[in-house]
C-alpha atoms as a PDB file:
ATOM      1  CA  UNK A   1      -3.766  42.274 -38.504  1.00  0.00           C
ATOM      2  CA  UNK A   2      -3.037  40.586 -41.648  1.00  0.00           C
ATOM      3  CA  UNK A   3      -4.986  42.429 -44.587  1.00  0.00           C
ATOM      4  CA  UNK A   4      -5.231  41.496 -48.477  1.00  0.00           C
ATOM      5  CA  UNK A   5      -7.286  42.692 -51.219  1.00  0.00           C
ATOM      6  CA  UNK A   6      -9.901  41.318 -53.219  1.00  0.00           C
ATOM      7  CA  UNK A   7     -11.624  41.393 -56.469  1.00  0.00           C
ATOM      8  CA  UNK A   8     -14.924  40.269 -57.802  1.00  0.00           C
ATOM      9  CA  UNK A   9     -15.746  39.788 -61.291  1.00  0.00           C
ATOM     10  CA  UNK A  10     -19.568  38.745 -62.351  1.00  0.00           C
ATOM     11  CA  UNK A  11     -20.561  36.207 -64.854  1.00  0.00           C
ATOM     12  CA  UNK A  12     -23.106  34.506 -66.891  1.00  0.00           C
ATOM     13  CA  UNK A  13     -22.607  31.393 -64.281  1.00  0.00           C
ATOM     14  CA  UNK A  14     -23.863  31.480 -61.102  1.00  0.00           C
ATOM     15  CA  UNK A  15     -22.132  31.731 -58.295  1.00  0.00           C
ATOM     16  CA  UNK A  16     -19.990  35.159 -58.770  1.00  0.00           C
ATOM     17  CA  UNK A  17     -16.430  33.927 -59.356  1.00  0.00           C
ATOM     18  CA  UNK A  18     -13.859  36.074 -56.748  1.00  0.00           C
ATOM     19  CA  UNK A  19     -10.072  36.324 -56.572  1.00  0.00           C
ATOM     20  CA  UNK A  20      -7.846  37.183 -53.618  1.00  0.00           C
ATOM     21  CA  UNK A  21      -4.906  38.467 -53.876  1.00  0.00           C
ATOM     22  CA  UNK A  22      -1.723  37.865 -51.271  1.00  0.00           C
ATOM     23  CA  UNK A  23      -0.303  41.185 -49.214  1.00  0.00           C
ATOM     24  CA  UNK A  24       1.790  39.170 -47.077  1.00  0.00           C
ATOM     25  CA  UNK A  25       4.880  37.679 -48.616  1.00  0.00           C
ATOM     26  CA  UNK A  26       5.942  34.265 -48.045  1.00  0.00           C
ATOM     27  CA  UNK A  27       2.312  32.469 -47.389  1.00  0.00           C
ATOM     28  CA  UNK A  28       1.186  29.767 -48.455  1.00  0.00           C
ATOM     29  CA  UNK A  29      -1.945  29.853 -50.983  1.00  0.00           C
ATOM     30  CA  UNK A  30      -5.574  28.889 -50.405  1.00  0.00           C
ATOM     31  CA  UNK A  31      -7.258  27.316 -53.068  1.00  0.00           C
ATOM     32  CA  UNK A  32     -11.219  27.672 -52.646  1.00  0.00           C
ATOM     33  CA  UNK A  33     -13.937  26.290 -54.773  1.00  0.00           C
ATOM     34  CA  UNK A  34     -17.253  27.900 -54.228  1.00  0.00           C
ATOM     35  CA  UNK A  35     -19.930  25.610 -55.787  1.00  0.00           C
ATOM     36  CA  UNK A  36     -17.594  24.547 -58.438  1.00  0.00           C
ATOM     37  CA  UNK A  37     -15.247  27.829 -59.342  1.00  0.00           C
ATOM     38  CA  UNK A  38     -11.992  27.974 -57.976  1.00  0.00           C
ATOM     39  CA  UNK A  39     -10.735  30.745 -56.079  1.00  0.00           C
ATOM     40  CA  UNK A  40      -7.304  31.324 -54.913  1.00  0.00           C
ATOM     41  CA  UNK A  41      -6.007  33.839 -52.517  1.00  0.00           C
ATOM     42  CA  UNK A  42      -3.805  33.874 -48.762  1.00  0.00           C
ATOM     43  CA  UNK A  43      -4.110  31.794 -46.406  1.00  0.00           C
ATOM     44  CA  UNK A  44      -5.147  33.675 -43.765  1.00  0.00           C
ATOM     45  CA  UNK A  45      -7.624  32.872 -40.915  1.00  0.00           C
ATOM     46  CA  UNK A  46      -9.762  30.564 -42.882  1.00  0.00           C
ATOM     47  CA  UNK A  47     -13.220  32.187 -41.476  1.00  0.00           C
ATOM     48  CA  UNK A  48     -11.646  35.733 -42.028  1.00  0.00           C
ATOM     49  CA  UNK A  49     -10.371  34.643 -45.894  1.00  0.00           C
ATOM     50  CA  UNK A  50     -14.286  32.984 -46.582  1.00  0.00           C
ATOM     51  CA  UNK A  51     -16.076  36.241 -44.761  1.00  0.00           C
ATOM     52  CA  UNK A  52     -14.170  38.389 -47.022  1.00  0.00           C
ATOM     53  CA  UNK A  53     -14.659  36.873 -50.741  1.00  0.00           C
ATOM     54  CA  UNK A  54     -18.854  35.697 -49.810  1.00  0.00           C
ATOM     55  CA  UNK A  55     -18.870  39.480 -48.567  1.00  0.00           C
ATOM     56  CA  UNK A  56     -17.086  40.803 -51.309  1.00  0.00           C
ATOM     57  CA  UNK A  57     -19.352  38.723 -54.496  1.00  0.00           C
ATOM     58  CA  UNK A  58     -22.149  40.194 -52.228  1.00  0.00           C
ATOM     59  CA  UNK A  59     -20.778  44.043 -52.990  1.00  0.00           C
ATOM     60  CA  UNK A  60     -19.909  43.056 -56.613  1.00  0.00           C
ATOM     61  CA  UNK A  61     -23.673  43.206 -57.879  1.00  0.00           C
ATOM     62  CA  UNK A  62     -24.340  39.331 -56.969  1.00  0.00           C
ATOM     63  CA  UNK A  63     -26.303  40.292 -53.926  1.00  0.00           C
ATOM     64  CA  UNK A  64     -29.130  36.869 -53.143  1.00  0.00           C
ATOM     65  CA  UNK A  65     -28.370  35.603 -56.509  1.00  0.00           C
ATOM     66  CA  UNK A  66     -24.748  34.041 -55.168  1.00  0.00           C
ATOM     67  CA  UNK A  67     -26.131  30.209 -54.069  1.00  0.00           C
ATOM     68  CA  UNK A  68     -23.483  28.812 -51.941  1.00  0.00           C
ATOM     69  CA  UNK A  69     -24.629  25.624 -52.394  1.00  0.00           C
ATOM     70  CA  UNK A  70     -21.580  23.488 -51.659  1.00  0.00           C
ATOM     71  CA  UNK A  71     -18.409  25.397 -50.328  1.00  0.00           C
ATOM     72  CA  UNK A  72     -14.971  23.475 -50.739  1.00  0.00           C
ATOM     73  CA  UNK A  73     -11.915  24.559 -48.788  1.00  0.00           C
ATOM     74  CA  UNK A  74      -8.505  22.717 -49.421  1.00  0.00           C
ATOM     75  CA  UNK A  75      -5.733  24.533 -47.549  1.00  0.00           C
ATOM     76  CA  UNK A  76      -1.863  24.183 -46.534  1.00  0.00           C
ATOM     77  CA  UNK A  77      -0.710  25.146 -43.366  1.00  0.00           C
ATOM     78  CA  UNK A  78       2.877  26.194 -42.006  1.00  0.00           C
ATOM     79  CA  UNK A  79       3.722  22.296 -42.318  1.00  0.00           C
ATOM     80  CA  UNK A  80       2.464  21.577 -45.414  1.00  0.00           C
ATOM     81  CA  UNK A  81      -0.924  19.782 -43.850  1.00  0.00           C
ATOM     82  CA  UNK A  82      -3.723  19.701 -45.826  1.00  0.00           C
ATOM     83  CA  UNK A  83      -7.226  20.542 -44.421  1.00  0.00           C
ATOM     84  CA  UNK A  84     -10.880  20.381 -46.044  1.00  0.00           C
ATOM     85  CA  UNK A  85     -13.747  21.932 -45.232  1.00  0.00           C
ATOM     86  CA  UNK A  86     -16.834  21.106 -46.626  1.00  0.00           C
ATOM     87  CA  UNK A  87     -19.846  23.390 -45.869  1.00  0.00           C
ATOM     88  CA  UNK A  88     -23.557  22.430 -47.239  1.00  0.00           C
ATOM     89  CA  UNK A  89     -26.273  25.359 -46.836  1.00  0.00           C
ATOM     90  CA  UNK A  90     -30.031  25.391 -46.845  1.00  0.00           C
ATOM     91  CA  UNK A  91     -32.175  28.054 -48.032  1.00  0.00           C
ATOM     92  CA  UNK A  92     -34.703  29.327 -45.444  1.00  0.00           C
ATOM     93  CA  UNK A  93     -37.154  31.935 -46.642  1.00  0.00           C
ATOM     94  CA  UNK A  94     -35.296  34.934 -46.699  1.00  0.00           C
ATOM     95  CA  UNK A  95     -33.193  33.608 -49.268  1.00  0.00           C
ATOM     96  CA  UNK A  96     -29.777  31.748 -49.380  1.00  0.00           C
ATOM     97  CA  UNK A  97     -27.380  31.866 -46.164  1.00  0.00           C
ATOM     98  CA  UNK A  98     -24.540  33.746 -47.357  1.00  0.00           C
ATOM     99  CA  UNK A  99     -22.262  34.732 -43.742  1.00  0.00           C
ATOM    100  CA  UNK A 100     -19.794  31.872 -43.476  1.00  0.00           C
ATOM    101  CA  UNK A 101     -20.255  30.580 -39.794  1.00  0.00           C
ATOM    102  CA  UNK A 102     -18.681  27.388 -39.370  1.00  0.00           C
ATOM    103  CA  UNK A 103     -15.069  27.639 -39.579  1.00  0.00           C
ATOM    104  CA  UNK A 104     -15.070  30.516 -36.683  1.00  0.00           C
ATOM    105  CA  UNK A 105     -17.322  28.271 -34.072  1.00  0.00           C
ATOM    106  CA  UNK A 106     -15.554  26.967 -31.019  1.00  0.00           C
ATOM    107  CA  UNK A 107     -16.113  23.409 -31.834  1.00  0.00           C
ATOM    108  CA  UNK A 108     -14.342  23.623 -35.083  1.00  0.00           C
ATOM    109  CA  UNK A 109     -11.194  24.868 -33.606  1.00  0.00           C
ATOM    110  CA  UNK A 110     -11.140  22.540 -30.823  1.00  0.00           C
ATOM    111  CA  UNK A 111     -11.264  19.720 -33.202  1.00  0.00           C
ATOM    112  CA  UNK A 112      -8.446  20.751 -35.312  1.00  0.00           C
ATOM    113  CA  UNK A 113      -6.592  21.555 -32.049  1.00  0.00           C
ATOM    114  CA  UNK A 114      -7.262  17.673 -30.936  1.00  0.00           C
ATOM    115  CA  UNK A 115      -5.708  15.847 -34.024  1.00  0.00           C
ATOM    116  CA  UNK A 116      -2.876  14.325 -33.772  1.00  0.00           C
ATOM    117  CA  UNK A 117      -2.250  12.594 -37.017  1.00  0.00           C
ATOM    118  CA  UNK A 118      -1.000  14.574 -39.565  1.00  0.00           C
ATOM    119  CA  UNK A 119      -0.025  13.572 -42.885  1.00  0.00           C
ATOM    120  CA  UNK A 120       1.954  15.760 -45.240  1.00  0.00           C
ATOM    121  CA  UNK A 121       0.346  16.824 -48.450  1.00  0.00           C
ATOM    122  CA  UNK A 122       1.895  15.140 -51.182  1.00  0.00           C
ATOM    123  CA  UNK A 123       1.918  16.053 -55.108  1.00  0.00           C
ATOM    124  CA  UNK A 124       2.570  13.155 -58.138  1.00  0.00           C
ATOM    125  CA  UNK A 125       6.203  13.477 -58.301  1.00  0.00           C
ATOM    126  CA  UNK A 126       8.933  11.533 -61.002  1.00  0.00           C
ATOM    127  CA  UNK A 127      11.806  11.593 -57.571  1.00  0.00           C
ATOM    128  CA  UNK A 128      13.146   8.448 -56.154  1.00  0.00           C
ATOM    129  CA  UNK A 129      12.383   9.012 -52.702  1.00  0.00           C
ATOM    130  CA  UNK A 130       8.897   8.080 -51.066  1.00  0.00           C
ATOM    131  CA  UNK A 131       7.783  11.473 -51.784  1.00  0.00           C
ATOM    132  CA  UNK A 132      10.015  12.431 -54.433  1.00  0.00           C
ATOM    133  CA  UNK A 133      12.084  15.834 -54.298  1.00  0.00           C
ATOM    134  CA  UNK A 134      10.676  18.798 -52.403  1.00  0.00           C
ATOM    135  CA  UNK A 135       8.604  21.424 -53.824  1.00  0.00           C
ATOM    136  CA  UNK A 136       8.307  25.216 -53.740  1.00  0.00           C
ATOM    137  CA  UNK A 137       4.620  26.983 -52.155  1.00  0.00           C
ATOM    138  CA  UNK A 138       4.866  28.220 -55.670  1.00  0.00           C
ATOM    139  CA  UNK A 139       4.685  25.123 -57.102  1.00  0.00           C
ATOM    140  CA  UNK A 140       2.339  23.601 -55.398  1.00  0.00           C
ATOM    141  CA  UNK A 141       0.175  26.217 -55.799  1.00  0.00           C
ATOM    142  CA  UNK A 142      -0.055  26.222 -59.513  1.00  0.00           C
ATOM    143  CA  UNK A 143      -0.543  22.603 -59.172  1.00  0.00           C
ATOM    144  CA  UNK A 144      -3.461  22.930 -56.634  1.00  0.00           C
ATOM    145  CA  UNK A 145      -4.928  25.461 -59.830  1.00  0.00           C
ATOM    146  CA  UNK A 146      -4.341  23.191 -62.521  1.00  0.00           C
ATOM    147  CA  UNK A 147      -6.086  20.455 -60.430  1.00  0.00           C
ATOM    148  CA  UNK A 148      -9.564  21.546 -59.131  1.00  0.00           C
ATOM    149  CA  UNK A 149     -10.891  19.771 -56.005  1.00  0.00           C
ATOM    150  CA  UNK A 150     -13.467  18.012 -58.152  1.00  0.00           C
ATOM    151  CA  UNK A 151     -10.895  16.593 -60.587  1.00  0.00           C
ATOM    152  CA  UNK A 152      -9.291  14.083 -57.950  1.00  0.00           C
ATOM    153  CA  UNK A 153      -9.672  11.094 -56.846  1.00  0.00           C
ATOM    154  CA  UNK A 154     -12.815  10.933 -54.489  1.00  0.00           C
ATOM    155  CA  UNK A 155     -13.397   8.705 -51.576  1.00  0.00           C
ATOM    156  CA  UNK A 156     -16.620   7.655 -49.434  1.00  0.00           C
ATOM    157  CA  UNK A 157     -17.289   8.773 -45.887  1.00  0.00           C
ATOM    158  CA  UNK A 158     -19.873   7.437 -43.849  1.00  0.00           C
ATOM    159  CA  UNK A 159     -20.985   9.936 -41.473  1.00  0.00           C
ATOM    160  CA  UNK A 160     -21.572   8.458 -37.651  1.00  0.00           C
ATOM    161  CA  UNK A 161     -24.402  11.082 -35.410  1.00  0.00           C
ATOM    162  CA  UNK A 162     -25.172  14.189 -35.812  1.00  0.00           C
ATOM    163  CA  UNK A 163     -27.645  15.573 -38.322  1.00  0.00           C
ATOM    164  CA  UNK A 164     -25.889  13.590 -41.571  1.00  0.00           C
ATOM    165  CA  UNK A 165     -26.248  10.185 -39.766  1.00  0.00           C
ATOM    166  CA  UNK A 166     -26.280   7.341 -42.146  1.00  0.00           C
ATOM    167  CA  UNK A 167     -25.555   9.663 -45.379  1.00  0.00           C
ATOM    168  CA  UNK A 168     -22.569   8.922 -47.421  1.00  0.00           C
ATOM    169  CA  UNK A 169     -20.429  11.268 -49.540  1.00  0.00           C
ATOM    170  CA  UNK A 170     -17.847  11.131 -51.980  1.00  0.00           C
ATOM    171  CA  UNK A 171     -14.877  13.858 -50.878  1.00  0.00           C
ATOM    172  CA  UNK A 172     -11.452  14.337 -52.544  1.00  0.00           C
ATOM    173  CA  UNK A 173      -8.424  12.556 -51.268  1.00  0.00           C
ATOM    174  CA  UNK A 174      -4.440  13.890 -51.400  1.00  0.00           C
ATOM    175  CA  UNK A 175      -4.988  15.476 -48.229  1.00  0.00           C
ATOM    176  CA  UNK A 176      -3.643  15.084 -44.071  1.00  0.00           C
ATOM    177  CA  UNK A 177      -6.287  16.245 -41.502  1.00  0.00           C
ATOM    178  CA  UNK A 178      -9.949  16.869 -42.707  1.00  0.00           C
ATOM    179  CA  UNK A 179     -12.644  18.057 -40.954  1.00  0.00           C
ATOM    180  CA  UNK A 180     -16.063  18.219 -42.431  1.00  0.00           C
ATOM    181  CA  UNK A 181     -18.288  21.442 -41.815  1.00  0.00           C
ATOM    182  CA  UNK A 182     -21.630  21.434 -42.287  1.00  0.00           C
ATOM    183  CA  UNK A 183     -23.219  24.898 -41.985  1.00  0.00           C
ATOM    184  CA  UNK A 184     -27.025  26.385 -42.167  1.00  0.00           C
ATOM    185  CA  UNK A 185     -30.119  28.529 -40.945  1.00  0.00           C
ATOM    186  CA  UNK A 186     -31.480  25.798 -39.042  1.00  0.00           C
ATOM    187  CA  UNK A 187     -28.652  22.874 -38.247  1.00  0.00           C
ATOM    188  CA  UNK A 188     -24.789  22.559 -37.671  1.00  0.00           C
ATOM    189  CA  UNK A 189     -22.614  20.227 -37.384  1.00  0.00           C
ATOM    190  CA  UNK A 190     -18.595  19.271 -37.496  1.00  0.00           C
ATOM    191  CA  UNK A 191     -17.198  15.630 -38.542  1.00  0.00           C
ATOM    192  CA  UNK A 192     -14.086  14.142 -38.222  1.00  0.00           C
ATOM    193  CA  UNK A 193     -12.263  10.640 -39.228  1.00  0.00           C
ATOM    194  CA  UNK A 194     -12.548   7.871 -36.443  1.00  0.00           C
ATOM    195  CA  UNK A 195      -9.641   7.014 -34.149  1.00  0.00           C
ATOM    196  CA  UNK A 196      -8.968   4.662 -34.947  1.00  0.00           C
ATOM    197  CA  UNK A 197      -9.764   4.394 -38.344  1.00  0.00           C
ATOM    198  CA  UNK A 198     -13.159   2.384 -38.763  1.00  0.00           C
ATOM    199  CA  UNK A 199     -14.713   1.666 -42.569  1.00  0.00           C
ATOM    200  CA  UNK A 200     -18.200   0.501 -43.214  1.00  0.00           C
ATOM    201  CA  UNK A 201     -19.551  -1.007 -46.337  1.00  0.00           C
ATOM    202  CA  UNK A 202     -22.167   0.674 -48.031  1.00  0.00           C
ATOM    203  CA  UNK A 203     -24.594   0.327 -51.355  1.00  0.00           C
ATOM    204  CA  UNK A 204     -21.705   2.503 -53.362  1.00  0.00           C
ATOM    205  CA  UNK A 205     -18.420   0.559 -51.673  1.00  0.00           C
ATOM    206  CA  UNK A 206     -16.651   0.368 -48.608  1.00  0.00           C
ATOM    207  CA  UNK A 207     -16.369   3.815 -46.900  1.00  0.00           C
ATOM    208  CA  UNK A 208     -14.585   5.754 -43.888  1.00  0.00           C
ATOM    209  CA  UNK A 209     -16.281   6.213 -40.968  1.00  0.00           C
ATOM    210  CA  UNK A 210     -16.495  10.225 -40.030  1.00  0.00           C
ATOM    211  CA  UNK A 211     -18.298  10.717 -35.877  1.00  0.00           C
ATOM    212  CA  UNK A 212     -19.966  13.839 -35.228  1.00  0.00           C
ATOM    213  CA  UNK A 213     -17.584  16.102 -33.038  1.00  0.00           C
ATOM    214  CA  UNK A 214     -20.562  18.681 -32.144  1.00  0.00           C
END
């Protein structure tokens, strides 16, 4: 069972900012913004690596106070395949939904099982080649840190069923498979680009069309 360490550190700015720390050489990073701080730690499990650093702000003095509003997740695999999660909770009235459910669920795993299409995450390179020379984990990783989620270029998905039906969002781009999460008290539900690839034009531009997968 792969282990690692973590360590919380509170601040004036809400929500508590945690680091993990690698035990396992040779893995590649996970970069994790949690309602707008970046985290970075091993890629492990995903649910495991969430469970542990929400868990951990908890023990760190945060308790109800940490609001995971919006939870960002922009991972590399074995192949160099990017993923995103994006998890949105809701308050109920025993405060804010802190244990990380989505990425664990059955219909989360079947969907990244069921892709096919995967694209291989690519960094701005000076190289002649289509994707210029290759790069180190360790380099990529300190470019995934000096480049927060937020910071790139965003593009619109339409979401198609399901409980987001109709909404549009703005998500970050640079990445292969994606799979949206959306996680709370009272409502769940996983997206995922069409096959094929359908757009729809909306009141902020022409956007991807994500179905509902369950």
């Amino acid at each position: 069972m792969t282990t690692h360490s973590a360590a919380a550190t509170r601040t004036s700015e809400r929500p508590l900012a945690v680091d993990l720390y690698p035990a396992v050489p040779g893995r590649r990073p996970l970069t994790v913004a949690v309602a707008g701080r970046v985290v970075r730690g091993l890629l492990v499990p995903l649910e495991s690596c969430l469970e542990r650093a929400l868990a951990r702000a908890r023990e760190g003095g945060a308790g109800g106070e940490v609001a995971v509003d919006v939870l960002r997740v922009t991972a590399l695999d074995a192949e160099g395949v990017g993923v995103l999660f994006d998890a949105r909770r809701r308050a109920d009235e025993a405060g804010v939904e802190l244990t990380l459910r989505g990425g664990h669920r059955p219909v989360v795993r079947e969907a990244l099982r069921a892709s096919h299409v995967r694209t291989p995450f690519r960094t701005p390179s000076r190289g002649t080649g289509p994707a210029g020379p290759r790069r180190s984990a360790r380099s990529t990783a300190g470019t995934a840190r000096r480049v927060p989620p937020r910071a790139l270029p965003a593009a619109l998905v339409a979401h198609e069923g399901g409980p987001r039906a109709g909404q549009v969002d703005r998500l970050p781009e640079g990445l292969g498979d994606r799979f949206l999460v959306y996680d709370g008290p009272r409502w769940f539900g996983v997206y995922g680009r069409s096959v094929p690839l359908r757009t729809h034009r909306t009141e902020q531009g022409v956007a991807e069309v994500w179905t509902h997968l369950g």
